[in-house]
PDB file of N, CA and C in Angstrom:
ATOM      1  N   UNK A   1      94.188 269.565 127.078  1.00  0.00           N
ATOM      2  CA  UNK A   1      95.016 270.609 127.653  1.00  0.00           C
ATOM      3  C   UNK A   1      95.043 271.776 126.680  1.00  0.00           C
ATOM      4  N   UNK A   2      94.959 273.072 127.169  1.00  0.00           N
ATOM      5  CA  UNK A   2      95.137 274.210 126.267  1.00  0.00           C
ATOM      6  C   UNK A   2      97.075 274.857 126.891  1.00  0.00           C
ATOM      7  N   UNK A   3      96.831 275.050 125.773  1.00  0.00           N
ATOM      8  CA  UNK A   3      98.926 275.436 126.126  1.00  0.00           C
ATOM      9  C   UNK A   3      99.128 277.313 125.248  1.00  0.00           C
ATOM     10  N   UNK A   4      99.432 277.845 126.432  1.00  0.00           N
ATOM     11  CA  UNK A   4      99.610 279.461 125.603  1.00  0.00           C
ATOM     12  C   UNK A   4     101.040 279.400 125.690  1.00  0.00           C
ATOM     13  N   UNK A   5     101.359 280.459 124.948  1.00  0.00           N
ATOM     14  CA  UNK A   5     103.001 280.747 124.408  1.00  0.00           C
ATOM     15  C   UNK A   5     103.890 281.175 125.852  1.00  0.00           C
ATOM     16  N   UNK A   6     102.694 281.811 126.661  1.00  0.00           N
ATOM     17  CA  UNK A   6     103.536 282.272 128.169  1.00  0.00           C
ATOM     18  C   UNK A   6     104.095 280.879 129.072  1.00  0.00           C
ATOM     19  N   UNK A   7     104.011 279.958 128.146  1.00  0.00           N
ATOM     20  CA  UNK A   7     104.693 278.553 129.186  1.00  0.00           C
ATOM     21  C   UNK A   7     103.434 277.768 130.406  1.00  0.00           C
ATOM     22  N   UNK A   8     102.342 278.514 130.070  1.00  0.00           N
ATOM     23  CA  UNK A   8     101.103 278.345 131.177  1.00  0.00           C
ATOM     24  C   UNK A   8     100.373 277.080 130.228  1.00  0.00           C
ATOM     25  N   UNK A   9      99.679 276.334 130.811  1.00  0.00           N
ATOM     26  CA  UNK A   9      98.583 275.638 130.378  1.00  0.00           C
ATOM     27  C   UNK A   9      97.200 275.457 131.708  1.00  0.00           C
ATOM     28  N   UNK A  10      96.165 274.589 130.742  1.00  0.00           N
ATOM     29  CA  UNK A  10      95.005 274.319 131.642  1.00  0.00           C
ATOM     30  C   UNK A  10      94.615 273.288 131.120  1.00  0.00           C
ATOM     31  N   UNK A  11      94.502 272.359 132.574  1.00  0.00           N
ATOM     32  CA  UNK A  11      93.760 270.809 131.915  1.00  0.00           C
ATOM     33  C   UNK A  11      92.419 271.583 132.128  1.00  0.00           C
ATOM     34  N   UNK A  12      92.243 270.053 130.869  1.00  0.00           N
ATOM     35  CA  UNK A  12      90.323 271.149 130.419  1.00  0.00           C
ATOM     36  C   UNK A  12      89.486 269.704 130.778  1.00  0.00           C
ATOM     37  N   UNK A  13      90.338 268.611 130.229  1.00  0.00           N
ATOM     38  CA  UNK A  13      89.341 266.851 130.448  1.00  0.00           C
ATOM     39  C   UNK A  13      90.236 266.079 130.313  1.00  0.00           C
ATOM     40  N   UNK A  14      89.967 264.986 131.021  1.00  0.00           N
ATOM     41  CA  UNK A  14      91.122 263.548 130.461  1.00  0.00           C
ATOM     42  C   UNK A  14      90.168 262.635 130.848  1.00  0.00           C
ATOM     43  N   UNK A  15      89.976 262.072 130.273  1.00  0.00           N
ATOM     44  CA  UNK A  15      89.080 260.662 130.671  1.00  0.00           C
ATOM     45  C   UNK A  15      89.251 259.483 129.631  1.00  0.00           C
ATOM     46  N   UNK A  16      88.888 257.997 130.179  1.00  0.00           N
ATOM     47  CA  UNK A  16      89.745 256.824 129.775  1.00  0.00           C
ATOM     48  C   UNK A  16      88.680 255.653 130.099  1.00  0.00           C
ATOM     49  N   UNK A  17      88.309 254.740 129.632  1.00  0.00           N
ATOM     50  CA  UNK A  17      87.957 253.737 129.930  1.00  0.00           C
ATOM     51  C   UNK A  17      89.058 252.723 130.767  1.00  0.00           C
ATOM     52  N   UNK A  18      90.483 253.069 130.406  1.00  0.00           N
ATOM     53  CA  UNK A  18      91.543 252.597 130.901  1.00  0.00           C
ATOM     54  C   UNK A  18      92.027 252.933 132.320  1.00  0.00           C
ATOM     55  N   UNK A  19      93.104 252.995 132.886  1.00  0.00           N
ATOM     56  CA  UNK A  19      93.788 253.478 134.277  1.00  0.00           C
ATOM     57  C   UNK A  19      94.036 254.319 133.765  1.00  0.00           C
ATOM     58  N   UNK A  20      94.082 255.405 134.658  1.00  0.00           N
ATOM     59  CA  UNK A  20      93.552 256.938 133.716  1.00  0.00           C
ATOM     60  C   UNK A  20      94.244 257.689 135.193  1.00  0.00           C
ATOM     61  N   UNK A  21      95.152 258.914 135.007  1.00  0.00           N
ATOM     62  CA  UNK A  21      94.511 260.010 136.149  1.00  0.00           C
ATOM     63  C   UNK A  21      93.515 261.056 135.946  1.00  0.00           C
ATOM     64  N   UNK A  22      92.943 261.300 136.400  1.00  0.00           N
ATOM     65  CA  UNK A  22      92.260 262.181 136.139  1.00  0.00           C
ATOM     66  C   UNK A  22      92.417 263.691 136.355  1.00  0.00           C
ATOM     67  N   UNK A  23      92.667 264.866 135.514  1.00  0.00           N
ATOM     68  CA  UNK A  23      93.033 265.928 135.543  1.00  0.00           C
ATOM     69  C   UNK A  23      92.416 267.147 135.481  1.00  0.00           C
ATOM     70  N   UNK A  24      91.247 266.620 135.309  1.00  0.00           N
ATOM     71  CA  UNK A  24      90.095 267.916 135.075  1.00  0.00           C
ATOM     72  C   UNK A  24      89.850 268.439 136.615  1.00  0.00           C
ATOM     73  N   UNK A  25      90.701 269.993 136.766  1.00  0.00           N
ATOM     74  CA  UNK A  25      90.345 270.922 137.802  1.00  0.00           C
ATOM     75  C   UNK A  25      91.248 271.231 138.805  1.00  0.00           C
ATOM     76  N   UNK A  26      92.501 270.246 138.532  1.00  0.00           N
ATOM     77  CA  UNK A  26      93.261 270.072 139.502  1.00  0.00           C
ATOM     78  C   UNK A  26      94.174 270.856 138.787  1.00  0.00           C
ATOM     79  N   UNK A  27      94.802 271.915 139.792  1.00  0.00           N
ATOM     80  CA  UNK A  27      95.684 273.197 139.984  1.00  0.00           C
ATOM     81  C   UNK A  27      97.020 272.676 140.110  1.00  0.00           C
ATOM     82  N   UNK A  28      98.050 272.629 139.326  1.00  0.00           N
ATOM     83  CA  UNK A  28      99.519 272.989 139.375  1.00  0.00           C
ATOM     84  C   UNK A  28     100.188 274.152 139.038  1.00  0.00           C
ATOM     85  N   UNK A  29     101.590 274.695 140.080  1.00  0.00           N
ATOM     86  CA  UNK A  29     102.237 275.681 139.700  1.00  0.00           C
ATOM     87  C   UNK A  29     103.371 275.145 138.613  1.00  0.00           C
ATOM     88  N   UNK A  30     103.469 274.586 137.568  1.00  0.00           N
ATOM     89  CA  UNK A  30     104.402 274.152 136.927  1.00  0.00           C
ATOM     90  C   UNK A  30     103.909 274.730 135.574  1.00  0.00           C
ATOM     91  N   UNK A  31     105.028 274.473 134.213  1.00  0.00           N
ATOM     92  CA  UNK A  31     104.115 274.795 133.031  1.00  0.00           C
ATOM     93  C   UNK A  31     105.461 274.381 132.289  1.00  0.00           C
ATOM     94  N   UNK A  32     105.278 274.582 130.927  1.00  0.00           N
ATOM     95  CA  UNK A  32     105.484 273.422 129.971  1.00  0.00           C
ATOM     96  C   UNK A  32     106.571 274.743 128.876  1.00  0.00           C
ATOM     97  N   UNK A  33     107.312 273.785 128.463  1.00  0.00           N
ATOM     98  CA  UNK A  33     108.398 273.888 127.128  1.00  0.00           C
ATOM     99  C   UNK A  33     108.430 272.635 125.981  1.00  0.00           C
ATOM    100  N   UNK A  34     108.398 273.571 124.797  1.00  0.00           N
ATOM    101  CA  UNK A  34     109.027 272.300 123.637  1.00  0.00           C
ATOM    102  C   UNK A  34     109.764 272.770 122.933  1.00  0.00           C
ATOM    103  N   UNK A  35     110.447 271.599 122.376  1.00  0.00           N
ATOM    104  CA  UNK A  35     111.981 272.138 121.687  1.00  0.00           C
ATOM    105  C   UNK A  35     111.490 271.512 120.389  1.00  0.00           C
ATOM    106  N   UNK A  36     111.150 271.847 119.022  1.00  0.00           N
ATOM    107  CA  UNK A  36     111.089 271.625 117.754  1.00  0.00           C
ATOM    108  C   UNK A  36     112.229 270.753 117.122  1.00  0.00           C
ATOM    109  N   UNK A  37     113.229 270.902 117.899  1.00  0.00           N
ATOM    110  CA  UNK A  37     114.602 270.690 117.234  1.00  0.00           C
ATOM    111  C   UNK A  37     114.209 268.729 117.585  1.00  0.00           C
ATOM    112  N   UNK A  38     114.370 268.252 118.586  1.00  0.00           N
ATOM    113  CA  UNK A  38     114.344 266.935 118.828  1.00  0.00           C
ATOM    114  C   UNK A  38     112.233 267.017 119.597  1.00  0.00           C
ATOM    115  N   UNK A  39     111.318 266.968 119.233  1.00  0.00           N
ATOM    116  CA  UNK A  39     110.189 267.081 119.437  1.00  0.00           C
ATOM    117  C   UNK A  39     110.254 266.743 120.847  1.00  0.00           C
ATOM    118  N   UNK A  40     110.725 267.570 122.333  1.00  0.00           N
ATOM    119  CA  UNK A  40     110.784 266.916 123.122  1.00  0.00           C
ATOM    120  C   UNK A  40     109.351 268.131 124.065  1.00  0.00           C
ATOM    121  N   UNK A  41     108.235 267.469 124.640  1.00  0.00           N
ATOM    122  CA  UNK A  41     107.755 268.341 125.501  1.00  0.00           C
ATOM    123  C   UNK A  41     107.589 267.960 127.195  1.00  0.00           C
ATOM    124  N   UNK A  42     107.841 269.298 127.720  1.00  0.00           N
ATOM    125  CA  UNK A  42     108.110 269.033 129.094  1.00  0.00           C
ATOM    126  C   UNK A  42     107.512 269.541 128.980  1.00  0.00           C
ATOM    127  N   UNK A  43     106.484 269.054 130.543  1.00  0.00           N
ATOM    128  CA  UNK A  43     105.213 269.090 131.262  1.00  0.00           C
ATOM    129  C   UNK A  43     105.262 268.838 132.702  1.00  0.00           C
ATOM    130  N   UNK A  44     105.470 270.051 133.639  1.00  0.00           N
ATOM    131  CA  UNK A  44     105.553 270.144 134.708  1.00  0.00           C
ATOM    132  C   UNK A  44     106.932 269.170 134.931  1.00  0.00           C
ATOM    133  N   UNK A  45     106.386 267.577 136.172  1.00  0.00           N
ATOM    134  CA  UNK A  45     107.716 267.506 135.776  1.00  0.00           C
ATOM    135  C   UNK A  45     107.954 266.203 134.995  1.00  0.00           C
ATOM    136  N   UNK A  46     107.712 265.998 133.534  1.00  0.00           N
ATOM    137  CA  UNK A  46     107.371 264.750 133.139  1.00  0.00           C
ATOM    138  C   UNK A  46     108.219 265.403 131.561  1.00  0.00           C
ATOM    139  N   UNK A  47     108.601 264.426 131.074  1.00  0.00           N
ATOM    140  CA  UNK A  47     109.429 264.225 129.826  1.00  0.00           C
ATOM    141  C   UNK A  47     109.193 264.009 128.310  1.00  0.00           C
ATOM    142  N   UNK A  48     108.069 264.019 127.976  1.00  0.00           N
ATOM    143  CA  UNK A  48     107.970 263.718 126.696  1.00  0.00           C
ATOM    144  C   UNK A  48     108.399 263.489 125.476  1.00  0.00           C
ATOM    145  N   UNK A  49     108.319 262.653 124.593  1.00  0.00           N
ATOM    146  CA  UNK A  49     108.526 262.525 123.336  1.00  0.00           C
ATOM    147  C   UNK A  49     107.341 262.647 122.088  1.00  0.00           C
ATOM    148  N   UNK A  50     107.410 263.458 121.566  1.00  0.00           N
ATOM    149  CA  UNK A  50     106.556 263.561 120.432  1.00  0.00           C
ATOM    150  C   UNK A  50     106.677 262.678 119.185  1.00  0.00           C
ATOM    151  N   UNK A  51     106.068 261.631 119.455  1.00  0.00           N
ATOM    152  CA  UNK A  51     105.926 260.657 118.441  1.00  0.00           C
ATOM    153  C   UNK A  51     105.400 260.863 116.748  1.00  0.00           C
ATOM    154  N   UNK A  52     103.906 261.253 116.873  1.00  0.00           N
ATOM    155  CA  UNK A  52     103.141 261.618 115.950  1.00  0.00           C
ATOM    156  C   UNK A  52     102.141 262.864 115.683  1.00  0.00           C
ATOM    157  N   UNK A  53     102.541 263.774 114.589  1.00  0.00           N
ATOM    158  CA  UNK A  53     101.058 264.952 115.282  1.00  0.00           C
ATOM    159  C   UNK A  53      99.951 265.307 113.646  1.00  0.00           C
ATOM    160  N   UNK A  54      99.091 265.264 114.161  1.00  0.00           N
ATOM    161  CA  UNK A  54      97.724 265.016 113.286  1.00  0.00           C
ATOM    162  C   UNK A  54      97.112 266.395 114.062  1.00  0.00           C
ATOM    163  N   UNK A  55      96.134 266.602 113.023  1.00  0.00           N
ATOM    164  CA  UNK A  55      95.608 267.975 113.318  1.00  0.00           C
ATOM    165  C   UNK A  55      94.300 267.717 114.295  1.00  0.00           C
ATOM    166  N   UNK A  56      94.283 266.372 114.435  1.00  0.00           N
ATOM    167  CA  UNK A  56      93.172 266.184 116.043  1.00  0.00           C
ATOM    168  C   UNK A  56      94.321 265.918 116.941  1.00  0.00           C
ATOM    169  N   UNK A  57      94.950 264.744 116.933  1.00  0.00           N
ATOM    170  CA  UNK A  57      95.765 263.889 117.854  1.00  0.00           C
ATOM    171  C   UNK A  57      97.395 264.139 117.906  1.00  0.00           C
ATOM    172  N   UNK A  58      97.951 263.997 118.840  1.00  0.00           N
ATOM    173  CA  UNK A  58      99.031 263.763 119.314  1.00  0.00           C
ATOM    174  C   UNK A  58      99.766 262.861 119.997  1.00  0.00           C
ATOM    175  N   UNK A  59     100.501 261.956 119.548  1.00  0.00           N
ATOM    176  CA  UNK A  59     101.163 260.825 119.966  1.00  0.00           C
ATOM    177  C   UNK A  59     102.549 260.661 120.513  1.00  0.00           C
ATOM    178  N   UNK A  60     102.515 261.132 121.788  1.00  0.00           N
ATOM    179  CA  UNK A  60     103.492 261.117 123.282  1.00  0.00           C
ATOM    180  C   UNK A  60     104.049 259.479 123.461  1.00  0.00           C
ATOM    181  N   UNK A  61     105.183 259.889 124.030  1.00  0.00           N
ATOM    182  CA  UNK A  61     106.033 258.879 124.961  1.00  0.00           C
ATOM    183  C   UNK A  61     106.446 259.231 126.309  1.00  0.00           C
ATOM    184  N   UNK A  62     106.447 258.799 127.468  1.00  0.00           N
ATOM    185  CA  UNK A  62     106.730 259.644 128.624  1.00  0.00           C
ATOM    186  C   UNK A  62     108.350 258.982 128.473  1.00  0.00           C
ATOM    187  N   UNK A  63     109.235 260.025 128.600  1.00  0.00           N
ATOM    188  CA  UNK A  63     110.547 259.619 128.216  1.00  0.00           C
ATOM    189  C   UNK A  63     111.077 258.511 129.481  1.00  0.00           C
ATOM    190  N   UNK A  64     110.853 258.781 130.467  1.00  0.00           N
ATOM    191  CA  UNK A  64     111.284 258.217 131.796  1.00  0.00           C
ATOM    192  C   UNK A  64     110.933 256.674 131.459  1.00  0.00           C
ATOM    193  N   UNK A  65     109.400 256.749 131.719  1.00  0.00           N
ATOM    194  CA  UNK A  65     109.241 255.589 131.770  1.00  0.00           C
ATOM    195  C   UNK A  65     108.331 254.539 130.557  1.00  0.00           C
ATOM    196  N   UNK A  66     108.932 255.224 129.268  1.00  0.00           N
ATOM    197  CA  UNK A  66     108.323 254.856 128.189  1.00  0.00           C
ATOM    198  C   UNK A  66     106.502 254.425 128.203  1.00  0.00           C
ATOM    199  N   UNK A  67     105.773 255.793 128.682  1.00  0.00           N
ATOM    200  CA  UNK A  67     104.710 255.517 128.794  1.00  0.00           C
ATOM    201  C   UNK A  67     103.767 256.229 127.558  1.00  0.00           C
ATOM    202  N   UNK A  68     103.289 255.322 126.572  1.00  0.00           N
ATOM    203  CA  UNK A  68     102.585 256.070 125.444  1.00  0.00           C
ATOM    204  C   UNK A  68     100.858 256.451 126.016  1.00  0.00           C
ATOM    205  N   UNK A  69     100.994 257.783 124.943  1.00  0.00           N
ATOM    206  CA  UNK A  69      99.501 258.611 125.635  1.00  0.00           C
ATOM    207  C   UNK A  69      99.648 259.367 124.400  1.00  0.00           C
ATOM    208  N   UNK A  70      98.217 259.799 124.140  1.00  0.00           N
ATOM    209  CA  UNK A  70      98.067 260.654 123.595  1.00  0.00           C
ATOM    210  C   UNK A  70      97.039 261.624 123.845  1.00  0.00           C
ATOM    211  N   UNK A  71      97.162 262.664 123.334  1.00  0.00           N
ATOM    212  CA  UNK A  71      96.535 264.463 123.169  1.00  0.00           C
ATOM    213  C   UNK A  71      95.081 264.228 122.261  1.00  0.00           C
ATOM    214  N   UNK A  72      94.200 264.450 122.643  1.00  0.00           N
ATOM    215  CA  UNK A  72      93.015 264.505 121.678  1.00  0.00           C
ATOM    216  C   UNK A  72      92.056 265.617 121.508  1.00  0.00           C
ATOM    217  N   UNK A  73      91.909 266.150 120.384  1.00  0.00           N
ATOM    218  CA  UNK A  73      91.458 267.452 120.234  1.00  0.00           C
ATOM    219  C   UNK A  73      89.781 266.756 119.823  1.00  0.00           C
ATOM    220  N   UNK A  74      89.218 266.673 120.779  1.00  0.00           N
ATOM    221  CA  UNK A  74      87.352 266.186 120.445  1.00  0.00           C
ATOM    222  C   UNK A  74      86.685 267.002 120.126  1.00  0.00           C
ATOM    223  N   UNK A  75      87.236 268.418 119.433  1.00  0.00           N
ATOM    224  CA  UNK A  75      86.175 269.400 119.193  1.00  0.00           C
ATOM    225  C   UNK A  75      86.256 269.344 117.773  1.00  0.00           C
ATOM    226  N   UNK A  76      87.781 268.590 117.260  1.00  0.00           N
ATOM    227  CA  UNK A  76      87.688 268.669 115.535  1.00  0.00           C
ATOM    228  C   UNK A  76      87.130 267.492 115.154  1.00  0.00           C
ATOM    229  N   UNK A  77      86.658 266.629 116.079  1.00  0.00           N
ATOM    230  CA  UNK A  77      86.150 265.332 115.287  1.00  0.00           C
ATOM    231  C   UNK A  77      84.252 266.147 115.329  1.00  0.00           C
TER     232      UNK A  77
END
């Protein structure tokens, strides 16, 4: 996902050997906030917790339904 400061993002790839959705191309009117204070990021309409952040990876919790995922930046590996 690329995320600009105007609250907009764009899925760019998601793919999984696992149960996966797949997000590459598919259009939503929603867009995203984070609060530094308690690492919380909202994403359309989904809840996050910011677990861990590394300058490739990012390590999410979906707050609702305690679902771990993470962010992978494959252009710095």
């Amino acid at each position: 996902m690329k995320f600009y400061e105007n609250g907009d993002f764009e899925n760019r790839y998601t793919s999984s050997d696992r149960k996966h959705i797949l997000l590459d191309g598919e259009q939503r009117d929603c867009y995203w906030s984070f609060s530094e204070k308690d690492s919380i990021l909202e994403l359309c309409d989904y809840t996050y917790k910011i677990l861990e952040y590394q300058k490739d990876t990012i390590r999410l919790i979906e707050v609702k339904n305690n679902f771990k995922c993470l962010f992978v930046n494959h252009a710095l590996k």
